[in-house]
Structure formats: C-alpha cells, structure tokens
Protein backbone atom coordinates (compact mmCIF):
# COMPACT_ATOMS: atom_id res chain seq x y z
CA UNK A 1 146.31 76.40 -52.00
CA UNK A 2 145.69 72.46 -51.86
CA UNK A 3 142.83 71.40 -49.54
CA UNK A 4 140.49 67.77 -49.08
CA UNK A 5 137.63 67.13 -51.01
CA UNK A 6 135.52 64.04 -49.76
CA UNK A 7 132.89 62.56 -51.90
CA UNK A 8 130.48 59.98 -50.59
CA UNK A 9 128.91 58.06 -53.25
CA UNK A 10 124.75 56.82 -53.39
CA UNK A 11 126.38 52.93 -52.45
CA UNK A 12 128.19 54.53 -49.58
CA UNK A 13 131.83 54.49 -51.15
CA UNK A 14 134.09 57.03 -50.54
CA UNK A 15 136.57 59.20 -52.63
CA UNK A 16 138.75 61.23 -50.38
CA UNK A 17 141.45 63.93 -52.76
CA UNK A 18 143.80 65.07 -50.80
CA UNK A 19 145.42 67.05 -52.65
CA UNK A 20 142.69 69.15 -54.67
CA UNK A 21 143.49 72.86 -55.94
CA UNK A 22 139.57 73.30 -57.35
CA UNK A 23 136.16 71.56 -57.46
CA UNK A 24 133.28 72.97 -59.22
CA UNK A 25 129.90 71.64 -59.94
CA UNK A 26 129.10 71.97 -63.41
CA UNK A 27 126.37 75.05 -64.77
CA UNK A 28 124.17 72.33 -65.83
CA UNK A 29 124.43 71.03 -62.36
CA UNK A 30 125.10 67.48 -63.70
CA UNK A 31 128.76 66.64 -63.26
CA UNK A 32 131.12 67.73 -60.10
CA UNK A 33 134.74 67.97 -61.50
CA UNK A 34 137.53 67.71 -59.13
CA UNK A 35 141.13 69.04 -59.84
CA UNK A 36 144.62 67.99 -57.82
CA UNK A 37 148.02 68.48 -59.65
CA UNK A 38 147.88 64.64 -60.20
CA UNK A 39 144.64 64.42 -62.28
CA UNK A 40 140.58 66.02 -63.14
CA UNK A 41 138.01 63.21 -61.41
CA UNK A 42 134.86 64.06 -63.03
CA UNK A 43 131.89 62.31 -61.09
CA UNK A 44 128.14 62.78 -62.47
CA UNK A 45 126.01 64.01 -59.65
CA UNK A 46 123.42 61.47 -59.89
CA UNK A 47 125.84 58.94 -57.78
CA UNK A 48 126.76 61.86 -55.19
CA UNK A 49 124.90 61.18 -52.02
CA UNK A 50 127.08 64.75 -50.57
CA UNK A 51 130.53 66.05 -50.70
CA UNK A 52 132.63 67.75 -48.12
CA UNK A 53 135.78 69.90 -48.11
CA UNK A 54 138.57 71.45 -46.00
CA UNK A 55 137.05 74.51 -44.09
CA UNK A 56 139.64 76.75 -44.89
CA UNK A 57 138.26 77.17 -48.50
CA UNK A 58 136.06 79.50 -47.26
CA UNK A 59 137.89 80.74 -44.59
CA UNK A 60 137.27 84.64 -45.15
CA UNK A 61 140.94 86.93 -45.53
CA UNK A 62 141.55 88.93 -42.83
CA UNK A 63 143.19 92.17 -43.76
C-alpha cells in the first residue's frame, strides 16, 4: 500500500512523499527514514519540527 508522508522541517520547509510504502524512526530515535519505490530519504530528527501521514496507515482491518 502507498500512502503520504509530510515532514515539516525546524525552518518551516516542507517535504511532502507521495508515494511512500514505509517510514520508520530509527531505534536510536535519531534518524526518520522514509521509503517510496523511487528512493530512501533519510532525515536526522534534530531538523523535524513533526511529521504527518495518510490516516489509512492505521486504519484498523475489518474482518
């Protein structure tokens, strides 16, 4: 499944993926990684002021 991921930066940029199939914050919690078919954006979390997604991520199955 492809969803958005928006990333709003600590200068108030923005970095909208349209196309994502994953994004994962690293275990050290220093680096969000990003992943469309295209490419991997790795951004360190020190210049994230917050991220956002598509809703149906978490959307819950029904059976």
């Amino acid at each position: 499944m492809q969803y958005w991921v928006k990333v709003i930066f600590t200068d108030n940029q923005e970095l909208l993926v349209k196309d994502a199939i994953r994004h994962t914050i690293s275990d050290d919690m220093e680096v969000l990684e990003v992943d469309s078919p295209k490419e991997v954006i790795i951004i360190p979390m020190k210049q994230i002021k917050y991220i956002s997604c598509d809703a149906t991520v978490f959307a819950a199955k029904k059976p």
